[in-house]
N, C-alpha and C. Protein backbone atom coordinates (compact mmCIF):
# COMPACT_ATOMS: atom_id res chain seq x y z
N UNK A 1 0.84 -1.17 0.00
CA UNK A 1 0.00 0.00 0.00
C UNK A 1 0.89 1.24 0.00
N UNK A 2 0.45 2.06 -0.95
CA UNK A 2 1.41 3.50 -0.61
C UNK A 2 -0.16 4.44 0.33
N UNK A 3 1.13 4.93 1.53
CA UNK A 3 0.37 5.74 2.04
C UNK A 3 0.04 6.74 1.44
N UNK A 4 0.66 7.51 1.22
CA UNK A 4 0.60 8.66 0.51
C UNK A 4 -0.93 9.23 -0.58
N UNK A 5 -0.89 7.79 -1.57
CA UNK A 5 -2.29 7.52 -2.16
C UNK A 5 -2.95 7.27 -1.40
N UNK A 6 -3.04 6.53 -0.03
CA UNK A 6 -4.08 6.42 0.65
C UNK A 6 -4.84 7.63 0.97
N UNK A 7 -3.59 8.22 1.60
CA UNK A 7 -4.12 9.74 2.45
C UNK A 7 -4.90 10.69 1.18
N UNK A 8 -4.13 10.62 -0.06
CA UNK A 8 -4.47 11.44 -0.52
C UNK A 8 -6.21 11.12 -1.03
N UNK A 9 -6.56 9.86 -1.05
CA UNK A 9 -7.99 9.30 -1.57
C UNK A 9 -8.69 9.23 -0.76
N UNK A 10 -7.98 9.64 0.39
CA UNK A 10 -9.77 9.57 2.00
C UNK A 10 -9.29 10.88 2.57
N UNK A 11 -8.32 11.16 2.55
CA UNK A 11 -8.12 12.54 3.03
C UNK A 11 -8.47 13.65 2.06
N UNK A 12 -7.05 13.74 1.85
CA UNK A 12 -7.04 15.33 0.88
C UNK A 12 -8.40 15.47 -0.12
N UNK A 13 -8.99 14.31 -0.98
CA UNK A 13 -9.92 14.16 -1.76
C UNK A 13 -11.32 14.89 -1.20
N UNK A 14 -11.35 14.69 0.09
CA UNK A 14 -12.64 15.06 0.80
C UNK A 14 -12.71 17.15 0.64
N UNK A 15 -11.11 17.50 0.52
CA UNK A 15 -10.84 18.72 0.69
C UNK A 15 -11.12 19.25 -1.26
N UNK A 16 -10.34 18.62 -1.89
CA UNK A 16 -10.67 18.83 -3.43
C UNK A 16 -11.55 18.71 -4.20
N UNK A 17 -12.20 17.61 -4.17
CA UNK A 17 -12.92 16.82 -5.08
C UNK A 17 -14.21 17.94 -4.78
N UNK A 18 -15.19 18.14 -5.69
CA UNK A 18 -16.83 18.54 -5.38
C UNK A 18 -17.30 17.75 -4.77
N UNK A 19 -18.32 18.47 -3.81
CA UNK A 19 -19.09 16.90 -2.88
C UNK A 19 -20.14 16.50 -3.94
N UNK A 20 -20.71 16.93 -5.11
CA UNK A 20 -21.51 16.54 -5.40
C UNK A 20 -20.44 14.98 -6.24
N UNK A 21 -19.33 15.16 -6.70
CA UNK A 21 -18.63 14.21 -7.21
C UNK A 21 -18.15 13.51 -6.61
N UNK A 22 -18.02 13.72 -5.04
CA UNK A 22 -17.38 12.55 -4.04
C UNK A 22 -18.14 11.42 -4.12
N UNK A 23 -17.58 10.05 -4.12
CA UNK A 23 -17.96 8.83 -3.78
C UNK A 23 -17.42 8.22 -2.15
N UNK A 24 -18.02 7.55 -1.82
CA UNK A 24 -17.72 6.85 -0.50
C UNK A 24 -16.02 5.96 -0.94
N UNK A 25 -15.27 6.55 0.29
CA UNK A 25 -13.87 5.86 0.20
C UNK A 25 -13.78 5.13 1.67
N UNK A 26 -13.04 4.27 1.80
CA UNK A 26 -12.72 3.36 2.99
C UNK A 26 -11.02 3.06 2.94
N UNK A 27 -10.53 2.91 3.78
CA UNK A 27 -9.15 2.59 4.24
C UNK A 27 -9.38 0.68 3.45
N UNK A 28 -8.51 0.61 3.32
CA UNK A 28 -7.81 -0.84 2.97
C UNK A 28 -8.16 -1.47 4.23
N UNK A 29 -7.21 -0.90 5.10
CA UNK A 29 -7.27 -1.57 6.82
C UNK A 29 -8.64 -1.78 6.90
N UNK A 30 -9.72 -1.20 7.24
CA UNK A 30 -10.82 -1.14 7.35
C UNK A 30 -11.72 -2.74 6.62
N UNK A 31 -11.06 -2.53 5.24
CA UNK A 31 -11.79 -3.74 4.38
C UNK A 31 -10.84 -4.81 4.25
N UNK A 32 -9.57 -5.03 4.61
CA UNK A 32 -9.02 -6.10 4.94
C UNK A 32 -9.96 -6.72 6.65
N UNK A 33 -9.81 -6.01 6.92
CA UNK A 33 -10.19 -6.09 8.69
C UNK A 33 -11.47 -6.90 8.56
N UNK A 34 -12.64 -6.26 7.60
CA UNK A 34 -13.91 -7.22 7.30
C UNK A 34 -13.81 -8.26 6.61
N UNK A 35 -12.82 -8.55 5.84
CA UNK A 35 -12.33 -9.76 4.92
C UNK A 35 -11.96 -10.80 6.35
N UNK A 36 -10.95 -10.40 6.91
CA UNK A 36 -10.03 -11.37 7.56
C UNK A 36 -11.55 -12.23 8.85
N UNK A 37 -11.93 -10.88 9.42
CA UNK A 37 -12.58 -10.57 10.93
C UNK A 37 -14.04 -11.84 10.28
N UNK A 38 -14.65 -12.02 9.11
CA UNK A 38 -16.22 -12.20 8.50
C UNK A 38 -15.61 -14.35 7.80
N UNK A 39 -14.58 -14.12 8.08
CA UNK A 39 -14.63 -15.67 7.47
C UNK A 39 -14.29 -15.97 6.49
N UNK A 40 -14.36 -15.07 5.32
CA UNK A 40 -14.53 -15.74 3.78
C UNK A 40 -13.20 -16.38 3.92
N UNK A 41 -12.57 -15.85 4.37
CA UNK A 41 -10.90 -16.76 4.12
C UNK A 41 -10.79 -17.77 5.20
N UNK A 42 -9.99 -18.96 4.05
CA UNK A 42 -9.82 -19.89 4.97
C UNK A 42 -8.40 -19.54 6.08
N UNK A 43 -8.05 -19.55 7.24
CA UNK A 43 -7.03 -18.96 7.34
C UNK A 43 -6.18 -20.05 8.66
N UNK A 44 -5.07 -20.15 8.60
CA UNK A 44 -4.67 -20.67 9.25
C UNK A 44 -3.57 -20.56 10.55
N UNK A 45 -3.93 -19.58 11.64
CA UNK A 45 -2.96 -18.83 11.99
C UNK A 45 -1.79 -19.62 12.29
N UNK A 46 -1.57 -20.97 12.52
CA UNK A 46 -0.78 -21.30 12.86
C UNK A 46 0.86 -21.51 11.69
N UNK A 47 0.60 -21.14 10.34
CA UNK A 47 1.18 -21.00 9.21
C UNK A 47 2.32 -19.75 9.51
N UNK A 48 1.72 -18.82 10.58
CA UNK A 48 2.38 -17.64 11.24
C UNK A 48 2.60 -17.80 12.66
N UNK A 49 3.45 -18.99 13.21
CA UNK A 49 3.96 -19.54 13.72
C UNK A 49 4.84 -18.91 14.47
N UNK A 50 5.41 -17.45 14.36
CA UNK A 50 6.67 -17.19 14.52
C UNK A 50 6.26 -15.62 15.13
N UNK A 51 7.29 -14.87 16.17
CA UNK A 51 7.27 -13.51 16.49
C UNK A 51 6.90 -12.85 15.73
N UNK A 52 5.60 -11.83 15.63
CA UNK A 52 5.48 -10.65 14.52
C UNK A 52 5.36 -9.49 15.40
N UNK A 53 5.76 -8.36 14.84
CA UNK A 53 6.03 -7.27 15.19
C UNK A 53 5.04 -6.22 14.21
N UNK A 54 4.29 -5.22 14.60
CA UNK A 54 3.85 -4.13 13.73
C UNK A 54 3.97 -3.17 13.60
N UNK A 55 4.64 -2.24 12.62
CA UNK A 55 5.13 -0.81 12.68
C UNK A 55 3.91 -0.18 12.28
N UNK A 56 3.41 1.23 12.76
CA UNK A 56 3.03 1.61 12.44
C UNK A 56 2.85 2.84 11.55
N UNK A 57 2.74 2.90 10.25
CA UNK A 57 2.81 4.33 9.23
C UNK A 57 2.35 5.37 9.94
N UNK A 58 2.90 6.39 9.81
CA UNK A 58 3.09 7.59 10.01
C UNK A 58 1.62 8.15 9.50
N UNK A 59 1.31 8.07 8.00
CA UNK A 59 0.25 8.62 7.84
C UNK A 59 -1.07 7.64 7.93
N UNK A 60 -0.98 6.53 8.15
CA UNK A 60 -2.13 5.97 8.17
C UNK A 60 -2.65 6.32 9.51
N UNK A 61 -1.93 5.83 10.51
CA UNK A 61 -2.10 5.74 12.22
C UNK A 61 -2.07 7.44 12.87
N UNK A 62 -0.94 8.02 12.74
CA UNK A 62 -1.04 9.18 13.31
C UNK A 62 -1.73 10.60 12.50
N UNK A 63 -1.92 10.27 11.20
CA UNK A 63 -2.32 11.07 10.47
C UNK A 63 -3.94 11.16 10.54
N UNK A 64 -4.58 9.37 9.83
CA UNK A 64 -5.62 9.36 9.58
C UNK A 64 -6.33 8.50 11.13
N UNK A 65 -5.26 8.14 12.08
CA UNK A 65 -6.15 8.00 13.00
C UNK A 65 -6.31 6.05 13.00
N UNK A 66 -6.10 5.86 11.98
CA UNK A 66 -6.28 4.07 11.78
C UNK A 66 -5.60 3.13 12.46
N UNK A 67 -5.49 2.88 13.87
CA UNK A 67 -4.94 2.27 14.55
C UNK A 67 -5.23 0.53 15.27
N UNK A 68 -6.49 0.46 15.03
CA UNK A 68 -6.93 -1.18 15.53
C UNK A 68 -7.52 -1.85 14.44
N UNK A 69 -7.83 -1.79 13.24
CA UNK A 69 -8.35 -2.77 12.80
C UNK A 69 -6.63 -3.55 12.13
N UNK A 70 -5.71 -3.22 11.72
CA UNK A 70 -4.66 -3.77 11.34
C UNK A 70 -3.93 -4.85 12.39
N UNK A 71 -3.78 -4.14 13.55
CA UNK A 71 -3.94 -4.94 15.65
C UNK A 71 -5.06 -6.14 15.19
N UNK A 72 -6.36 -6.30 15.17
CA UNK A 72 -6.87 -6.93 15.19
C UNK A 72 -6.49 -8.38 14.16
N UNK A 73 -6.09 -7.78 12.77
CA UNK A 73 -6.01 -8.79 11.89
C UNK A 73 -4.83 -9.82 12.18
N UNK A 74 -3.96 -8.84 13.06
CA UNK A 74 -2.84 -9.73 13.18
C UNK A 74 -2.81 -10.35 14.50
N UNK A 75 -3.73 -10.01 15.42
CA UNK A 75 -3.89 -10.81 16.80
C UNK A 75 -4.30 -11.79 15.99
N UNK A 76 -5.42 -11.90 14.83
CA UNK A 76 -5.85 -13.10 14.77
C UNK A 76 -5.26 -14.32 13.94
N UNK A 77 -4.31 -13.37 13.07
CA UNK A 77 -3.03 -14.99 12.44
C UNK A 77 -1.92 -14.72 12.84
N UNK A 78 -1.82 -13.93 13.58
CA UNK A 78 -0.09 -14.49 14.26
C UNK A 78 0.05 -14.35 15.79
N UNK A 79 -0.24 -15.87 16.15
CA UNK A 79 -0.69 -15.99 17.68
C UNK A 79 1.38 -15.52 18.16
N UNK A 80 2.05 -15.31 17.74
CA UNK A 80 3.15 -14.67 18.27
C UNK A 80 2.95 -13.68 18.49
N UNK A 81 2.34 -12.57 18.19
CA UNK A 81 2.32 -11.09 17.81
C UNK A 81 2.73 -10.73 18.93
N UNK A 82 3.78 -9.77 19.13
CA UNK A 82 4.16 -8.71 20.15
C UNK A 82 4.41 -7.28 19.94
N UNK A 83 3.74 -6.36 20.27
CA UNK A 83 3.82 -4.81 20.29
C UNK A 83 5.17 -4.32 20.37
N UNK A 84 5.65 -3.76 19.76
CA UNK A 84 6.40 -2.73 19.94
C UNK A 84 6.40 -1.63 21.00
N UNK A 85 7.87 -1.31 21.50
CA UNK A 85 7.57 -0.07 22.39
C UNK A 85 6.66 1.08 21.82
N UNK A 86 5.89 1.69 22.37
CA UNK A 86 6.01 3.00 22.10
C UNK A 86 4.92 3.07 20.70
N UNK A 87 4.21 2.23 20.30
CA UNK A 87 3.13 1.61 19.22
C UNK A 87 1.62 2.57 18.85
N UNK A 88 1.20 2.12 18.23
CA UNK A 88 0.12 3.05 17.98
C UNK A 88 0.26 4.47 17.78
N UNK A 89 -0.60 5.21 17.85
CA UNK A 89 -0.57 6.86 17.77
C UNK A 89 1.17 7.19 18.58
N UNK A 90 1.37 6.70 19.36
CA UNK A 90 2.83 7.07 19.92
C UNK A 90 4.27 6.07 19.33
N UNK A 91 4.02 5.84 17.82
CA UNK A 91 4.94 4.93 17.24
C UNK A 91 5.86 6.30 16.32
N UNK A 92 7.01 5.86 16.28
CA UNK A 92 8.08 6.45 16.15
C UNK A 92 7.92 6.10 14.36
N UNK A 93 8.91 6.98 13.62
CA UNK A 93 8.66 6.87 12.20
C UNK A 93 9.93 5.66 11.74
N UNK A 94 9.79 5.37 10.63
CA UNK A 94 10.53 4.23 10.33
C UNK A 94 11.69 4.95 10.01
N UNK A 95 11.80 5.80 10.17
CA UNK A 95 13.00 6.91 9.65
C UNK A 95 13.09 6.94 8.17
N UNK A 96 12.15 6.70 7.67
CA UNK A 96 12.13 7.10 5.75
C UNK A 96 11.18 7.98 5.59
N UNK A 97 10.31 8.52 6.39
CA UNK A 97 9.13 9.02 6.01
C UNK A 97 9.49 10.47 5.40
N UNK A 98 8.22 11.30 4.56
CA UNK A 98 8.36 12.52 4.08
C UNK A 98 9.17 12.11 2.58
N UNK A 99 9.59 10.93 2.16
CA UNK A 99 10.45 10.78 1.00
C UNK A 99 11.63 10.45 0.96
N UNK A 100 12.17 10.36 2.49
CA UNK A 100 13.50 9.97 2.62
C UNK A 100 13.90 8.46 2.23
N UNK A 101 12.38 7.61 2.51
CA UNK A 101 13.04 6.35 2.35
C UNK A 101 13.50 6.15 0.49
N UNK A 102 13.26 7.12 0.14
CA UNK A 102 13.71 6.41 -1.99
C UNK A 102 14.54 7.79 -2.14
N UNK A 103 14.65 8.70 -1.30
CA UNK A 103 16.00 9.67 -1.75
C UNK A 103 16.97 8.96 -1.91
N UNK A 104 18.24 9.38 -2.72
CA UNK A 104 19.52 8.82 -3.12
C UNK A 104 20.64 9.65 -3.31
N UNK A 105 19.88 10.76 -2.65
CA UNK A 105 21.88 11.24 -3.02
C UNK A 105 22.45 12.02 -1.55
N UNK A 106 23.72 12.33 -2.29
CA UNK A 106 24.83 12.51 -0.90
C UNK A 106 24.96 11.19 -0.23
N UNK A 107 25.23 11.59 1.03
CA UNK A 107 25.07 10.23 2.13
C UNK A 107 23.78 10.25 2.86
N UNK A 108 22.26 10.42 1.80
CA UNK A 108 21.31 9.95 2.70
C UNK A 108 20.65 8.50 3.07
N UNK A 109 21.16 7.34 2.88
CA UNK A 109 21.58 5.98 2.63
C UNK A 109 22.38 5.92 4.27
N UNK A 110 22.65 6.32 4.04
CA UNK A 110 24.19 6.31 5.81
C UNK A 110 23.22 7.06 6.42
N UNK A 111 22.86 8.51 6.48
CA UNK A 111 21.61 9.09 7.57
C UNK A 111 20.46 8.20 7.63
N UNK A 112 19.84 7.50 6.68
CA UNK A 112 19.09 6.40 7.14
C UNK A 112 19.34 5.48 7.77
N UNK A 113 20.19 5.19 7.90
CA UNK A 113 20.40 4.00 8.31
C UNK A 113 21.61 4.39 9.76
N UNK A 114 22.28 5.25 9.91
CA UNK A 114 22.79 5.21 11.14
C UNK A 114 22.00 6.95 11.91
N UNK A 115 21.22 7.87 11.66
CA UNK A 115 20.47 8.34 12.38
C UNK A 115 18.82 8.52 12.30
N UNK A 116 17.93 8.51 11.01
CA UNK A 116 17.02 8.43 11.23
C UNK A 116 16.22 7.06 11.60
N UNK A 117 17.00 5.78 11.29
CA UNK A 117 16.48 4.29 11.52
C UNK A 117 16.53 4.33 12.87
N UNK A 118 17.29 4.55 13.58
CA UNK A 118 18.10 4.39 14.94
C UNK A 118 17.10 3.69 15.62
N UNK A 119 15.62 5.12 16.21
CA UNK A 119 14.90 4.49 16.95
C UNK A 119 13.69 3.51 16.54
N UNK A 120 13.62 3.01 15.51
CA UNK A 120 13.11 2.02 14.77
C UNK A 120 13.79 0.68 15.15
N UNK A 121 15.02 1.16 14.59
CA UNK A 121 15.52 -0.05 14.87
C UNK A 121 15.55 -0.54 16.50
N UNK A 122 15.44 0.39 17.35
CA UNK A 122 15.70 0.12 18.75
C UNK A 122 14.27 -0.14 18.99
N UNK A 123 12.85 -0.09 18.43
CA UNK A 123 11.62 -0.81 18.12
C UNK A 123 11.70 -2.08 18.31
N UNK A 124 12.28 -2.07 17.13
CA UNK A 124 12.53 -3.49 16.60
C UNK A 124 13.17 -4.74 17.52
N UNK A 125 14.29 -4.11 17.61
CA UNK A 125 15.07 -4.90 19.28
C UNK A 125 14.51 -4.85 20.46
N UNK A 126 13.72 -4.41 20.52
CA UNK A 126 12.76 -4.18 21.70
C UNK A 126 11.72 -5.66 21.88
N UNK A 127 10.61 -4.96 20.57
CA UNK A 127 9.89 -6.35 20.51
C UNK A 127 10.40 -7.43 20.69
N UNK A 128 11.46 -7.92 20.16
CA UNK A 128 12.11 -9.01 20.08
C UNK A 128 13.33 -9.71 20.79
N UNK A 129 13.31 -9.02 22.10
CA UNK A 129 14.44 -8.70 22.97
C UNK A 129 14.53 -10.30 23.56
N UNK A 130 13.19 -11.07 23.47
CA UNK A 130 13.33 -12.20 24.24
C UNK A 130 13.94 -13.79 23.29
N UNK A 131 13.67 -12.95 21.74
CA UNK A 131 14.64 -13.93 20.96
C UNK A 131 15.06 -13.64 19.79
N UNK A 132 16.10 -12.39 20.24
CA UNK A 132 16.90 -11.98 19.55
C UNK A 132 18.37 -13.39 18.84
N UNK A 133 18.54 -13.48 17.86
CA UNK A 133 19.58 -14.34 17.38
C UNK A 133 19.11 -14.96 15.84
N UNK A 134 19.95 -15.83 15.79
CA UNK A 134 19.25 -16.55 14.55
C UNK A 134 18.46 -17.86 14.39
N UNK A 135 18.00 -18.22 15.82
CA UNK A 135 17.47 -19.54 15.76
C UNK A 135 16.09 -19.25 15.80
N UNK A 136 15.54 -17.85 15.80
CA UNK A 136 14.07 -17.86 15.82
C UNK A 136 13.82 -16.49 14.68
N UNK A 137 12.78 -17.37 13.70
CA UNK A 137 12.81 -16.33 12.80
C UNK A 137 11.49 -15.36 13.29
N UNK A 138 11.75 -14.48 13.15
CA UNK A 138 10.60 -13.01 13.15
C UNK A 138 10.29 -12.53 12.04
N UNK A 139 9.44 -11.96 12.17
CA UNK A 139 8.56 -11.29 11.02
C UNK A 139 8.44 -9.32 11.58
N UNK A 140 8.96 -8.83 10.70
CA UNK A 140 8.32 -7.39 11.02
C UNK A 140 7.60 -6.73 10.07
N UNK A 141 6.20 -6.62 10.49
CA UNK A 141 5.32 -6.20 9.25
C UNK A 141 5.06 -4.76 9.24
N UNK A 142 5.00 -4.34 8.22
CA UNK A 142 5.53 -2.50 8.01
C UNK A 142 4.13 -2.29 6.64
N UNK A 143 2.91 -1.89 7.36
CA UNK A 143 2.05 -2.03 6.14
C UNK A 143 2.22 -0.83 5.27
N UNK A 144 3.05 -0.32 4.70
CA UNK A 144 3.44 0.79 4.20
C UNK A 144 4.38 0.18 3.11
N UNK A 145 4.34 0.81 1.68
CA UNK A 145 5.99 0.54 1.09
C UNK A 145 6.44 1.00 1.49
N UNK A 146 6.57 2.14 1.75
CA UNK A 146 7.77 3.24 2.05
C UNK A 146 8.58 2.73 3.32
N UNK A 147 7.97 2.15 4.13
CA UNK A 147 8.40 1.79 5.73
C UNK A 147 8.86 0.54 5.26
N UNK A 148 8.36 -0.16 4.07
CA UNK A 148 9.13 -1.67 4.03
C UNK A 148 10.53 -1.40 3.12
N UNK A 149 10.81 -0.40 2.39
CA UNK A 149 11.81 -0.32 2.12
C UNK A 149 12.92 0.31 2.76
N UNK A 150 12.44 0.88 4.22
CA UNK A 150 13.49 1.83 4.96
C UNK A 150 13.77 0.57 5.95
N UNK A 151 12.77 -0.52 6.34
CA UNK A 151 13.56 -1.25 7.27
C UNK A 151 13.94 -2.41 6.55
N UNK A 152 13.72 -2.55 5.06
CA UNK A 152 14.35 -4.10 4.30
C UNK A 152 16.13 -3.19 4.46
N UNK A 153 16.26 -1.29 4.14
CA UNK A 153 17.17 -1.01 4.39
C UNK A 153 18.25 -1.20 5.05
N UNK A 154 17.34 -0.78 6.68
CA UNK A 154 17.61 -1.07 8.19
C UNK A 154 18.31 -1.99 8.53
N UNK A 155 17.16 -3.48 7.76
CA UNK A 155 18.04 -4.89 8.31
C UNK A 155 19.51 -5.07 7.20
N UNK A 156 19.20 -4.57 6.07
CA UNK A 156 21.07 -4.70 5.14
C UNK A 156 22.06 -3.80 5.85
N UNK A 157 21.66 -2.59 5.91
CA UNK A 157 22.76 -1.70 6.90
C UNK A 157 23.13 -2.37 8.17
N UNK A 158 22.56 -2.93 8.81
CA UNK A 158 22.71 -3.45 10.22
C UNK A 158 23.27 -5.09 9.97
N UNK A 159 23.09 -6.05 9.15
CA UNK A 159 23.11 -6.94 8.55
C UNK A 159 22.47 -7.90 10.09
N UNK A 160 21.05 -7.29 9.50
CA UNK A 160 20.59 -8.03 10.46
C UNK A 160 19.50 -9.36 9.69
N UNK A 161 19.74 -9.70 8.70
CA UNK A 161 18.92 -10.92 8.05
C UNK A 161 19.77 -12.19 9.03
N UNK A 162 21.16 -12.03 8.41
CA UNK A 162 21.82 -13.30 9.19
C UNK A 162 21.86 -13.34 10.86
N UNK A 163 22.21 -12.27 11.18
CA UNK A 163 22.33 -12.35 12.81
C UNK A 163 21.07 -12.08 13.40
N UNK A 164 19.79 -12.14 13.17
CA UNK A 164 18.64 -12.53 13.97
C UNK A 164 17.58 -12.89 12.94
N UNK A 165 17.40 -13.93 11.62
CA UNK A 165 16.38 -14.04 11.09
C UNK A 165 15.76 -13.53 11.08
N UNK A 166 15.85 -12.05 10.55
CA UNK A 166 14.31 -11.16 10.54
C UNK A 166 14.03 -11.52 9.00
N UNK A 167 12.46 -10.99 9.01
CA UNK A 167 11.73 -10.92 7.50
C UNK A 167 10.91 -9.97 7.67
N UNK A 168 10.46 -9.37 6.81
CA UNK A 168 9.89 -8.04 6.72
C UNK A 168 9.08 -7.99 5.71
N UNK A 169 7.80 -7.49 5.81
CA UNK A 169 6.78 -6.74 4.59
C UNK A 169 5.46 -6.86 5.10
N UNK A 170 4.35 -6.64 4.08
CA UNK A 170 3.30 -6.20 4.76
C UNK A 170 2.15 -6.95 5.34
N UNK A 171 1.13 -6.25 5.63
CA UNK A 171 -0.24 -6.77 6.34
C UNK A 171 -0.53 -8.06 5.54
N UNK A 172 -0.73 -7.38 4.20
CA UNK A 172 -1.30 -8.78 3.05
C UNK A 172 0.34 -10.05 3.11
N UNK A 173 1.14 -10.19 2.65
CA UNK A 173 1.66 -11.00 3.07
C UNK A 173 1.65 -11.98 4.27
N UNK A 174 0.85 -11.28 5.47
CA UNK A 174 1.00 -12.36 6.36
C UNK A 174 -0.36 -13.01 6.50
N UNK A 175 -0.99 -11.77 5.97
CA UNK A 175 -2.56 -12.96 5.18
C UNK A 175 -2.53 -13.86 4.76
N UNK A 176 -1.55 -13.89 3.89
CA UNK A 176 -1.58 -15.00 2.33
C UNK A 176 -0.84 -16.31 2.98
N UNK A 177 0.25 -15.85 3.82
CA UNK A 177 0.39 -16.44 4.58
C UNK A 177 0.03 -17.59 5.08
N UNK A 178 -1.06 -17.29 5.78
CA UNK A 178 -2.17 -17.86 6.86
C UNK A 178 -3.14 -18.48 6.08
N UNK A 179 -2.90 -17.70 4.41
CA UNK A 179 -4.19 -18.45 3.42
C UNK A 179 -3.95 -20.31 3.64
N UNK A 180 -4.99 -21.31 3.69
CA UNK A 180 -4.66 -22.73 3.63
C UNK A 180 -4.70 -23.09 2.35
N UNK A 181 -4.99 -22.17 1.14
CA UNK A 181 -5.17 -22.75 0.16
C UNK A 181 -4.02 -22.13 -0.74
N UNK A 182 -2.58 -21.90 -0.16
CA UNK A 182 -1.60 -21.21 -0.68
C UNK A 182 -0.75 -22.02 -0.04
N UNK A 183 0.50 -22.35 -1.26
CA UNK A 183 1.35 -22.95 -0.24
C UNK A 183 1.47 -22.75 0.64
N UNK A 184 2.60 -23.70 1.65
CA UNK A 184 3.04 -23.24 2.57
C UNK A 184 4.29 -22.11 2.52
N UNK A 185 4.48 -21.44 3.27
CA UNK A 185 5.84 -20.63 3.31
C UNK A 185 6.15 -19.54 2.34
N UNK A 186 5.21 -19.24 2.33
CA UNK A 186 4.92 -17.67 1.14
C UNK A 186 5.71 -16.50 1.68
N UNK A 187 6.11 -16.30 3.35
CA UNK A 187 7.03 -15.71 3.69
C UNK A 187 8.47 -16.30 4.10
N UNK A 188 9.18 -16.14 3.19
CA UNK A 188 10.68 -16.19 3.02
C UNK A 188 11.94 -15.77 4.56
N UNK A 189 12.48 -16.23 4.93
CA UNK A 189 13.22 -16.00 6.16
C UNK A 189 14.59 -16.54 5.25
N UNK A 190 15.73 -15.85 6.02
CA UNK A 190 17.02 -16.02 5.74
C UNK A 190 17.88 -17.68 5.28
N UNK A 191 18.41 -18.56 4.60
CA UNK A 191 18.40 -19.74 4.73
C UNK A 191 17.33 -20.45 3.87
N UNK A 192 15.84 -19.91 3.89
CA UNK A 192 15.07 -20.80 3.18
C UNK A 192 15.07 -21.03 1.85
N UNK A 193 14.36 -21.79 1.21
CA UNK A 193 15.02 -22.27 -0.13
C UNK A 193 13.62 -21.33 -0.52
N UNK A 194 14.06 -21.13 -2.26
CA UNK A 194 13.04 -20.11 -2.95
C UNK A 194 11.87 -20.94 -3.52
């Protein structure tokens, strides 16, 4: 999901658009949340077996306010799930936000990754403080691109794939996941075969 289009199609739209031309918009979160929460999917939480962690976007959560139905989807397929410090409306930015995570020049690559990641990454080690290493793989789900490319960053700068099995990406991935009618192992961890 790009936030950005999100915000701009339930937010800003409400400010531009004519009301006589507005149509009814809904968050993704919102209609994943009735997908997952109503049954139609077969789902199998135990397929998500493993520590998950949830970052929360900047503009979805603190912007537009969208904070539990995404909590909910993942209490319900990843009986690991553990909060992050500091989560929800009081969650820290992935340190890419505003455009930083796809800037490329100078050394903003090195400021990502050794000062705006910092307290993300100290998120991250947080949640996972009780099995930190490489014998237990984790999942950190970042329903944002922008946030999945500042911490797929995070974990290469830090080279943290090998020294604690992390995996990273979004809400729908750990759906598909959990789908029973999808292979198994649709999320990839360090070591596994393709």
């Amino acid at each position: 999901m790009r936030p950005h289009a999100h915000k701009a199609l339930t937010v800003i739209a409400d400010r531009v658009i004519p009301f006589e031309y507005q149509v009814p918009r809904e968050s993704c979160y919102v209609t994943l949340h009735d997908i997952v929460m109503s049954g139609r999917l077969k789902l199998d939480p135990s397929r998500n077996n493993f520590p998950v962690t949830l970052h929360d976007p900047c503009n979805i959560v603190r912007l537009m306010g969208i904070v539990e139905p995404q909590r909910e989807i993942v209490r319900k397929i990843a009986p690991m799930f553990r909060e992050m410090p500091c989560h929800g409306v009081d969650n820290y930015c992935c340190g890419g936000g505003s455009g930083f995570a796809i800037m490329t020049r100078n050394n903003i690559e090195q400021w990502r990754g050794n000062i705006s990641g910092r307290k993300k990454m100290w998120q991250i080690g947080e949640a996972f403080k009780d099995c930190l290493g490489p014998e237990t793989r984790k999942y950190i789900c970042a329903p944002c691109s922008n946030c999945k490319g500042q911490i797929r960053e995070l974990l290469e700068h830090n080279d943290l794939y090998t020294k604690n099995n992390f995996a990273y990406g979004g809400l729908v991935e750990l759906i598909v996941n959990a789908m029973v009618n999808v292979n198994p192992g649709f999320i990839k961890f360090e070591g596994e075969e393709e």
